[in-house]
C-alpha atoms as a PDB file:
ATOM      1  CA  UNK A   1      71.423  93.603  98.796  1.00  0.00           C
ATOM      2  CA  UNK A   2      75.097  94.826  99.899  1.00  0.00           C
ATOM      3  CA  UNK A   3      75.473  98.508 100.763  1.00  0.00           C
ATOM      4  CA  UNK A   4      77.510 100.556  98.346  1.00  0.00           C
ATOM      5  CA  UNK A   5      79.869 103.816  99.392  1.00  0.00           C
ATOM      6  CA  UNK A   6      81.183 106.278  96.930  1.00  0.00           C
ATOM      7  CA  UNK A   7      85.020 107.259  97.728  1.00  0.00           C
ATOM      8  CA  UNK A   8      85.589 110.718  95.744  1.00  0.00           C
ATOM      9  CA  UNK A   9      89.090 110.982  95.761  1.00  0.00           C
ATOM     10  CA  UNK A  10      91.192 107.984  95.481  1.00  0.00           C
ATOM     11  CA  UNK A  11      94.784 108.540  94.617  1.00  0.00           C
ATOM     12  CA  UNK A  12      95.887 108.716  98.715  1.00  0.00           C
ATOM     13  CA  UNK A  13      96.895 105.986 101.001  1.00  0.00           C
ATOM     14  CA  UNK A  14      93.813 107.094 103.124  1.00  0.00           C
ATOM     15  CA  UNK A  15      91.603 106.342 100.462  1.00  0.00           C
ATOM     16  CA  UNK A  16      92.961 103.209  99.365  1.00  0.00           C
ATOM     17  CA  UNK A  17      93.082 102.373 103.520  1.00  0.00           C
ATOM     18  CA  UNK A  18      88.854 103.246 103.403  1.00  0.00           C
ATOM     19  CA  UNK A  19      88.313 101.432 100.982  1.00  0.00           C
ATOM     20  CA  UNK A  20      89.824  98.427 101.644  1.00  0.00           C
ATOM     21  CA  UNK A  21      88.011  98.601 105.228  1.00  0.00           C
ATOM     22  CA  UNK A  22      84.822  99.456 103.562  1.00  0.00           C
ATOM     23  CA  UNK A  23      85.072  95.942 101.036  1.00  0.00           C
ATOM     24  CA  UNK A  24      86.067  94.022 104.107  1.00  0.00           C
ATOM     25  CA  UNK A  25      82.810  95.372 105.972  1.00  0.00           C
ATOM     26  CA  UNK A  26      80.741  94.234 103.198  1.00  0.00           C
ATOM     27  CA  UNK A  27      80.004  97.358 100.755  1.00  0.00           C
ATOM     28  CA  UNK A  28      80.743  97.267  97.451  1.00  0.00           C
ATOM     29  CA  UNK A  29      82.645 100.239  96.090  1.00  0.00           C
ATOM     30  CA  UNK A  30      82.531 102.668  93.703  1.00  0.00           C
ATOM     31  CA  UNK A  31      85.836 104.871  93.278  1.00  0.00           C
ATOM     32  CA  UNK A  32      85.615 108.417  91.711  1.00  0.00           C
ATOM     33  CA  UNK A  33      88.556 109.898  91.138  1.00  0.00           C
ATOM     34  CA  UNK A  34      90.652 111.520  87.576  1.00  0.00           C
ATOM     35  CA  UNK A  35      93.822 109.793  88.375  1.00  0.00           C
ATOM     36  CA  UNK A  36      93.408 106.521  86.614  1.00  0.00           C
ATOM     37  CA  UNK A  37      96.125 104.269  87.676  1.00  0.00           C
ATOM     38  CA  UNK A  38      94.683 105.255  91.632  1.00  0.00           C
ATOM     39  CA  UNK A  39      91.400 103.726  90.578  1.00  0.00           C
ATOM     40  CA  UNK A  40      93.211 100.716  89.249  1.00  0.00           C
ATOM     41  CA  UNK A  41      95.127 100.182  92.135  1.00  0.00           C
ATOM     42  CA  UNK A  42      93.202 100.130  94.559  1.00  0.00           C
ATOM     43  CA  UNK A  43      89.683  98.764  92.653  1.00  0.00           C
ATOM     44  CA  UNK A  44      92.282  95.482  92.068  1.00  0.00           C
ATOM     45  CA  UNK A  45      92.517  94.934  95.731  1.00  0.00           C
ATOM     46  CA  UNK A  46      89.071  95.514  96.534  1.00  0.00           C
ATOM     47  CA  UNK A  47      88.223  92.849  93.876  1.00  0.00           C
ATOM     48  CA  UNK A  48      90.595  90.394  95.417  1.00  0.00           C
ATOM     49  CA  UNK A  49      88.118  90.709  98.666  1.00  0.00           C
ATOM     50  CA  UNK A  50      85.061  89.731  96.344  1.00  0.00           C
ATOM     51  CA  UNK A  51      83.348  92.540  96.431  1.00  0.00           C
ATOM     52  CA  UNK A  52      81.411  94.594  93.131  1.00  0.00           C
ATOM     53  CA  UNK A  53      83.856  97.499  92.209  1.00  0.00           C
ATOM     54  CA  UNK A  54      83.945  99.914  89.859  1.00  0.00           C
ATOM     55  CA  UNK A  55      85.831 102.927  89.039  1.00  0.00           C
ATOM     56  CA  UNK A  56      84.866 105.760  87.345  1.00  0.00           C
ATOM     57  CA  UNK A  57      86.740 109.029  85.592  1.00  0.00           C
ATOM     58  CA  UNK A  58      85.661 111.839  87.547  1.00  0.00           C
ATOM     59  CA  UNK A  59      86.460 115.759  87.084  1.00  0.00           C
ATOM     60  CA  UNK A  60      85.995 116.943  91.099  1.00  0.00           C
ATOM     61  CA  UNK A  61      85.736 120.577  89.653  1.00  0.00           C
ATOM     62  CA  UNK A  62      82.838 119.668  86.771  1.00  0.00           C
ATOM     63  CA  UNK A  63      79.130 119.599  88.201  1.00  0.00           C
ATOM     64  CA  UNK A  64      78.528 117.792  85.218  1.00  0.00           C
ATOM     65  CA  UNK A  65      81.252 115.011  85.602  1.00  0.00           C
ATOM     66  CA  UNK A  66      80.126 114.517  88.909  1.00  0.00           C
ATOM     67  CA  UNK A  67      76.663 114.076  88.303  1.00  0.00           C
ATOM     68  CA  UNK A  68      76.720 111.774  85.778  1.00  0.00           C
ATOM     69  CA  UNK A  69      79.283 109.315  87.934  1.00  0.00           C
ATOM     70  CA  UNK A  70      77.175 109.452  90.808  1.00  0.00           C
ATOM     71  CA  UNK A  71      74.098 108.215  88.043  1.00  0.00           C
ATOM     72  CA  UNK A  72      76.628 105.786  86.322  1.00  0.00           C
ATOM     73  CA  UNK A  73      77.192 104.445  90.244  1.00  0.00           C
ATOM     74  CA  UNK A  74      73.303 104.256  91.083  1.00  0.00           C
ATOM     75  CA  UNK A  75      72.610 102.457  87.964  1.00  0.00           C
ATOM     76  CA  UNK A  76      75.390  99.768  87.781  1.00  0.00           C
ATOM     77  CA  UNK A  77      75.748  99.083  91.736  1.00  0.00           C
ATOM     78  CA  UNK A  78      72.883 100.696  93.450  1.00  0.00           C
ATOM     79  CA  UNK A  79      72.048 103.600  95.540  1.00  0.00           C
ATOM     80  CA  UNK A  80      74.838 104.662  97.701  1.00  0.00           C
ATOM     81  CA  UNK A  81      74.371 104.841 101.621  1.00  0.00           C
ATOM     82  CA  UNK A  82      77.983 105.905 102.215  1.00  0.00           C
ATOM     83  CA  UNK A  83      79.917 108.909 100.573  1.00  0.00           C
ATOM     84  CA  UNK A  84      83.523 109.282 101.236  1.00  0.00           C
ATOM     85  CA  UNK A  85      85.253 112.235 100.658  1.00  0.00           C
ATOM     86  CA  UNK A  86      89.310 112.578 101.468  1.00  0.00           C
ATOM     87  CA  UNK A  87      90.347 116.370 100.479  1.00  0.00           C
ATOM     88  CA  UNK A  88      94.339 116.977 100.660  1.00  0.00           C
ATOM     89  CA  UNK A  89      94.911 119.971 103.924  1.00  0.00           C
ATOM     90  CA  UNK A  90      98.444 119.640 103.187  1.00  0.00           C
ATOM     91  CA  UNK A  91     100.293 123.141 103.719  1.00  0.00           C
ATOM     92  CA  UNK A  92     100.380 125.415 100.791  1.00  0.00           C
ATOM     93  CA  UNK A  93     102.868 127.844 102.058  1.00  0.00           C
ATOM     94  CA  UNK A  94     101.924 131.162 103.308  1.00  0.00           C
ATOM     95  CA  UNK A  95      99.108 133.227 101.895  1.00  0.00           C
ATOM     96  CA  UNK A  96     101.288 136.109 100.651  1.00  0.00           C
ATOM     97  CA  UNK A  97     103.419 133.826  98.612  1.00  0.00           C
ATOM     98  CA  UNK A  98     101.054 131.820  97.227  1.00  0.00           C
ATOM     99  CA  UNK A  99      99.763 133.117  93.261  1.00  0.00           C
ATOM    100  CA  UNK A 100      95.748 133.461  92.643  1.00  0.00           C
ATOM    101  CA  UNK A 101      96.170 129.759  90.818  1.00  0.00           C
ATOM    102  CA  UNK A 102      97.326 128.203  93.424  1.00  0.00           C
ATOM    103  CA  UNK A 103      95.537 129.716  95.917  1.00  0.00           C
ATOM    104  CA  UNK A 104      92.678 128.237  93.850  1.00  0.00           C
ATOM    105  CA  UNK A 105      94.328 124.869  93.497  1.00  0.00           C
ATOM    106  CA  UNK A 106      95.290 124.498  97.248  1.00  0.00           C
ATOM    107  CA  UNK A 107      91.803 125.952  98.920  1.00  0.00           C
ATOM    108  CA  UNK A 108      89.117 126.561  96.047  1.00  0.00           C
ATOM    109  CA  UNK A 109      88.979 123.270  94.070  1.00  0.00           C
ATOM    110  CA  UNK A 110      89.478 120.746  97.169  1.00  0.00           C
ATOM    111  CA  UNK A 111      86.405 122.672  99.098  1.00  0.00           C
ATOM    112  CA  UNK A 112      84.302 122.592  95.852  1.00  0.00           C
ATOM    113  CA  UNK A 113      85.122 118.903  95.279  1.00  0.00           C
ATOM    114  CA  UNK A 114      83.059 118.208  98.432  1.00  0.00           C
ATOM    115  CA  UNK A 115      79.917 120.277  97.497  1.00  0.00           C
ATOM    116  CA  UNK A 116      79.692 118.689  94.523  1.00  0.00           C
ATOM    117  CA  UNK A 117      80.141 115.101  96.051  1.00  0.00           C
ATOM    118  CA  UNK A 118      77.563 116.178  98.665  1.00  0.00           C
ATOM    119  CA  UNK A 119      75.144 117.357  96.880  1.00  0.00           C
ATOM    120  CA  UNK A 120      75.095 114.418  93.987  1.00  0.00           C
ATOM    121  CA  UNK A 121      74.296 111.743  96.560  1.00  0.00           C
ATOM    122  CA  UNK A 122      71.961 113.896  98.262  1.00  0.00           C
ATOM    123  CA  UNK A 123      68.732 112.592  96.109  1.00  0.00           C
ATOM    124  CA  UNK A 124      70.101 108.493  95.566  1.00  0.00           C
ATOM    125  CA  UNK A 125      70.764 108.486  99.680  1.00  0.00           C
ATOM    126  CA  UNK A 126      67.514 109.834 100.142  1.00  0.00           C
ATOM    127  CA  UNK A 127      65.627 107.190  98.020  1.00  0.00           C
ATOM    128  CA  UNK A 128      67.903 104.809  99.640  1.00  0.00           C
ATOM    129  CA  UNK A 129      66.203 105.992 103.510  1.00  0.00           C
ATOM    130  CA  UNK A 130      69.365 107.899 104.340  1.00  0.00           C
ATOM    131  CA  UNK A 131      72.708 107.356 104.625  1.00  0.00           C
ATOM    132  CA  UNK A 132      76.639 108.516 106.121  1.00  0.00           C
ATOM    133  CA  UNK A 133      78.877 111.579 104.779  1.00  0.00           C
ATOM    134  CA  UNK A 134      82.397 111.215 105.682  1.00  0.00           C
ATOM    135  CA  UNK A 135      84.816 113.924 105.154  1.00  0.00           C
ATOM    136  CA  UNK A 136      88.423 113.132 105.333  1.00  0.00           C
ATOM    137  CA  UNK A 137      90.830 116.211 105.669  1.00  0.00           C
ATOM    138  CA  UNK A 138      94.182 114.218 104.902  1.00  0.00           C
ATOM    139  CA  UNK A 139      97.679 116.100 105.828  1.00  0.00           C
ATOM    140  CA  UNK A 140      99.324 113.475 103.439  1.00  0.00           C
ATOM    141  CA  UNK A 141     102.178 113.206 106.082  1.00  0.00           C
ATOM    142  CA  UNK A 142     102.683 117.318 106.036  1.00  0.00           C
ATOM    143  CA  UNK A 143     104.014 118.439 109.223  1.00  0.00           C
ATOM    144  CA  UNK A 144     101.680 121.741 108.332  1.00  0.00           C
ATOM    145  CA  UNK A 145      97.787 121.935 107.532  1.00  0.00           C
ATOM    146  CA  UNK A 146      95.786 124.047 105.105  1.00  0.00           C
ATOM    147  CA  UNK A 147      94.066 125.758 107.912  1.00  0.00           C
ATOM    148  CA  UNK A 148      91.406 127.477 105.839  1.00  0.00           C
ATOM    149  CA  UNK A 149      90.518 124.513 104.055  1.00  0.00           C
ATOM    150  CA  UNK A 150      90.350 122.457 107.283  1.00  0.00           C
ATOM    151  CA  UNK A 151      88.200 125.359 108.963  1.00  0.00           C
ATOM    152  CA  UNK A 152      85.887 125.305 106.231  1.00  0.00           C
ATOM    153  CA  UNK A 153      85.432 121.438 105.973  1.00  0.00           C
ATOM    154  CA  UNK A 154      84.097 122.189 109.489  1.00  0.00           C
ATOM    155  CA  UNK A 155      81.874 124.286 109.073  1.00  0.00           C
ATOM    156  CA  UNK A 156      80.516 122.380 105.784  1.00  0.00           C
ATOM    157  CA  UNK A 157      79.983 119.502 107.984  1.00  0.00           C
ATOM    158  CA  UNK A 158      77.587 120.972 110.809  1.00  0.00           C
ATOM    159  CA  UNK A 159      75.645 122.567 107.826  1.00  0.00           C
ATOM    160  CA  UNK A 160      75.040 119.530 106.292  1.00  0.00           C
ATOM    161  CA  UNK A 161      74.472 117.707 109.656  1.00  0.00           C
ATOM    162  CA  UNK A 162      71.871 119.945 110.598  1.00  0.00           C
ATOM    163  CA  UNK A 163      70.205 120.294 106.772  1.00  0.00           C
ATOM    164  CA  UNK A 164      70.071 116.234 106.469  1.00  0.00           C
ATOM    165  CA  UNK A 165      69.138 115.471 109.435  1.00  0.00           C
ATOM    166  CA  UNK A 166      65.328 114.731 108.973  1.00  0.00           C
ATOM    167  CA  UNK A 167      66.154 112.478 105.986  1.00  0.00           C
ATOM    168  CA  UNK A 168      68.143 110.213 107.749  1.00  0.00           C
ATOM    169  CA  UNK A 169      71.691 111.488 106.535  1.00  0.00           C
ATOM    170  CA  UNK A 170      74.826 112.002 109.040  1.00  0.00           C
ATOM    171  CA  UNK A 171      77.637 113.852 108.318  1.00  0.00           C
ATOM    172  CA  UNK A 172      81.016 113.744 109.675  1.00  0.00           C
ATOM    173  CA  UNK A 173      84.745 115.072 109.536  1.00  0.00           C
ATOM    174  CA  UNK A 174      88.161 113.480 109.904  1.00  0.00           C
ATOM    175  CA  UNK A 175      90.991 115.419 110.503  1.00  0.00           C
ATOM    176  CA  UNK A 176      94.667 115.096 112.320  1.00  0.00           C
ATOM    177  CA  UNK A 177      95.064 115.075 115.441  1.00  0.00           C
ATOM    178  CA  UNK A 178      96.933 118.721 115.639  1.00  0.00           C
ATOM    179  CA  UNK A 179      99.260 119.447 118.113  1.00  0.00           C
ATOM    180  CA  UNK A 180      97.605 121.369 120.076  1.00  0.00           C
ATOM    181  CA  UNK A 181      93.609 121.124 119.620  1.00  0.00           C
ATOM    182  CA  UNK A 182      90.731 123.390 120.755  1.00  0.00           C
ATOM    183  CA  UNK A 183      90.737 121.085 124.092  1.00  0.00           C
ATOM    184  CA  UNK A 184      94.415 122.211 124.658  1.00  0.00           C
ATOM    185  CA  UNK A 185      95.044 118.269 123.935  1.00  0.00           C
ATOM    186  CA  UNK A 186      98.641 117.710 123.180  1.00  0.00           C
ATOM    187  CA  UNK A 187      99.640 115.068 120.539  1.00  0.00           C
ATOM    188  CA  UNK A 188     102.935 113.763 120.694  1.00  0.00           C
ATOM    189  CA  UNK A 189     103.843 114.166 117.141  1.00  0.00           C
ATOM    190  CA  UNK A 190     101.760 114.664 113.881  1.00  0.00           C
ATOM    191  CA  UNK A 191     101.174 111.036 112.797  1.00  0.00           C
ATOM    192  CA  UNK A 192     102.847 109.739 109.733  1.00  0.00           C
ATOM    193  CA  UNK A 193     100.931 109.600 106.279  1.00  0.00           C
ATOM    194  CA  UNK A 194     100.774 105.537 106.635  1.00  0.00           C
ATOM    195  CA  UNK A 195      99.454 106.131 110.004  1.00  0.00           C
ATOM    196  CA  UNK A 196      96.970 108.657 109.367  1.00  0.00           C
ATOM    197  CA  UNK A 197      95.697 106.603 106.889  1.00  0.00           C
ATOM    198  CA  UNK A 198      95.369 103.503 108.694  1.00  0.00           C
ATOM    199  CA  UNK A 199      93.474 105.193 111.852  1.00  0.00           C
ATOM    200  CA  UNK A 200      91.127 107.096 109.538  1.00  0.00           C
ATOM    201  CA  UNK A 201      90.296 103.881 107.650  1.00  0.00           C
ATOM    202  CA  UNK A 202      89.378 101.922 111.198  1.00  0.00           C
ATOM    203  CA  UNK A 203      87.645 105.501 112.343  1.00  0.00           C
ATOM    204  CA  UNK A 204      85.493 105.558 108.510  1.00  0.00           C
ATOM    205  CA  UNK A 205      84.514 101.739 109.193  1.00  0.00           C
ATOM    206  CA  UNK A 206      82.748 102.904 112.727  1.00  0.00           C
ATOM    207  CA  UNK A 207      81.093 105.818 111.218  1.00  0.00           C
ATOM    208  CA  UNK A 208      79.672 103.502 108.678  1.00  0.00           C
ATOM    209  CA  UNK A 209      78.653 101.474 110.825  1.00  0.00           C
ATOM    210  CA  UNK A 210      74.952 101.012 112.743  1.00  0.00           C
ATOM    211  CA  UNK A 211      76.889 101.700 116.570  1.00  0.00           C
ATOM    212  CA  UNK A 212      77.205 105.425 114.479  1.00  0.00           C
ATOM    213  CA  UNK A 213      73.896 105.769 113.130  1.00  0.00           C
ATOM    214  CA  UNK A 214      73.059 108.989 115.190  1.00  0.00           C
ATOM    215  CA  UNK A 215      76.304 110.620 115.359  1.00  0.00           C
ATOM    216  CA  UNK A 216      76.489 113.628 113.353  1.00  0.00           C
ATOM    217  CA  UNK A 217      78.070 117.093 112.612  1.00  0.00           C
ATOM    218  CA  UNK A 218      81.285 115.769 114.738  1.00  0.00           C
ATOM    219  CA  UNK A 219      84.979 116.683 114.299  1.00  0.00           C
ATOM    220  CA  UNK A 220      86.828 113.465 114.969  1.00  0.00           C
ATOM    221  CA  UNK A 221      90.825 113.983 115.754  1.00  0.00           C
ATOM    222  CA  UNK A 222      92.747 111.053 114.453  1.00  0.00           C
ATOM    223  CA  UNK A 223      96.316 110.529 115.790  1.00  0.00           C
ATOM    224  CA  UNK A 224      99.113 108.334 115.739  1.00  0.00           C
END
């Protein structure tokens, strides 16, 4: 029976990228996202590979909504074994400009997006034996990041590595390659949205992959 992996969040280049990559590896896909003509778009191409698709109206900030499209997912194309999350770290402008909404828009609602994805797979991957988290933190082609919602997506992702571990579940970040990382690596420019999106797509299909099956709690740097 063909794998299936959930992509929360489809109305980005990245996404689309993923889940083109994902069809061509053989999953069938499942795309949860609010922004209709995104799920059109891209479950149309994924079709055109011949793989199942479906696409599903999903509120990122409603527990509820997000429960019952992970159980509309498990019942009409099986368990999932892949979960793909791409959260927009595009700059929001400084802190002290920013009003309480859109400080809520721009850090609260994109970090509790991923809870929510996380923890509706958790019980269908474990039935399934296990499976892969993927986090995407996508810049969207911004030359500046959302540092706090980048930072936390890191931390988020060790937790659940180390939580999931005995049941067989992996989780993992993307994020750009900045311009000067932790390792005092220097990129030679921030990579372009189409970029971005094409190296996280190649970098999703590994993680999903069996050469991956033990990596876990990383921070992967994707450049140009």
């Amino acid at each position: 029976m063909p794998q299936v992996a959930i992509i929360a969040g489809t109305g980005t280049d990245t996404a689309a990228s993923a889940a083109l990559v994902l069809a061509q590896d053989g999953f069938d896909v499942a795309l949860l996202d609010a922004d209709e003509s995104a799920r059109t778009a891209t479950a149309d191409q994924v079709k055109s590979l011949g793989r199942r698709v479906m696409a599903v109206r999903t509120d990122w900030t409603d527990g509820g909504s997000a429960g019952a499209a992970i159980e509309q997912v498990c019942a009409d194309l099986g368990d999932p074994s892949v979960l793909l999350t791409v959260v927009s770290v595009a700059d929001a402008g400084q802190l002290s400009a920013l009003s309480q909404p859109q400080w809520t828009d721009a850090t609260a609602a994109p970090l509790r997006a991923v809870f929510l994805a996380c923890q509706a797979v958790l019980d269908p991957m474990t039935m399934n034996g296990g499976g892969r988290i993927i986090t995407i933190a996508d810049p969207g082609g911004a030359e500046g990041e959302n540092a706090t919602v980048r930072t936390a997506l890191e931390g988020l992702t060790r937790t659940l590595a180390l939580e999931l571990a005995p049941l067989g579940i992996t989780a993992n970040l993307l994020t750009p390659l900045l311009p000067v990382d932790q390792l005092g690596t220097r990129a030679a420019r921030t990579p372009t949205a189409a970029e971005f999106a094409a190296q996280a797509a190649r970098t999703v299909s590994m993680l999903a992959g069996t050469a991956a099956a033990s990596l876990t709690g990383q921070v992967l740097r994707v450049g140009p």
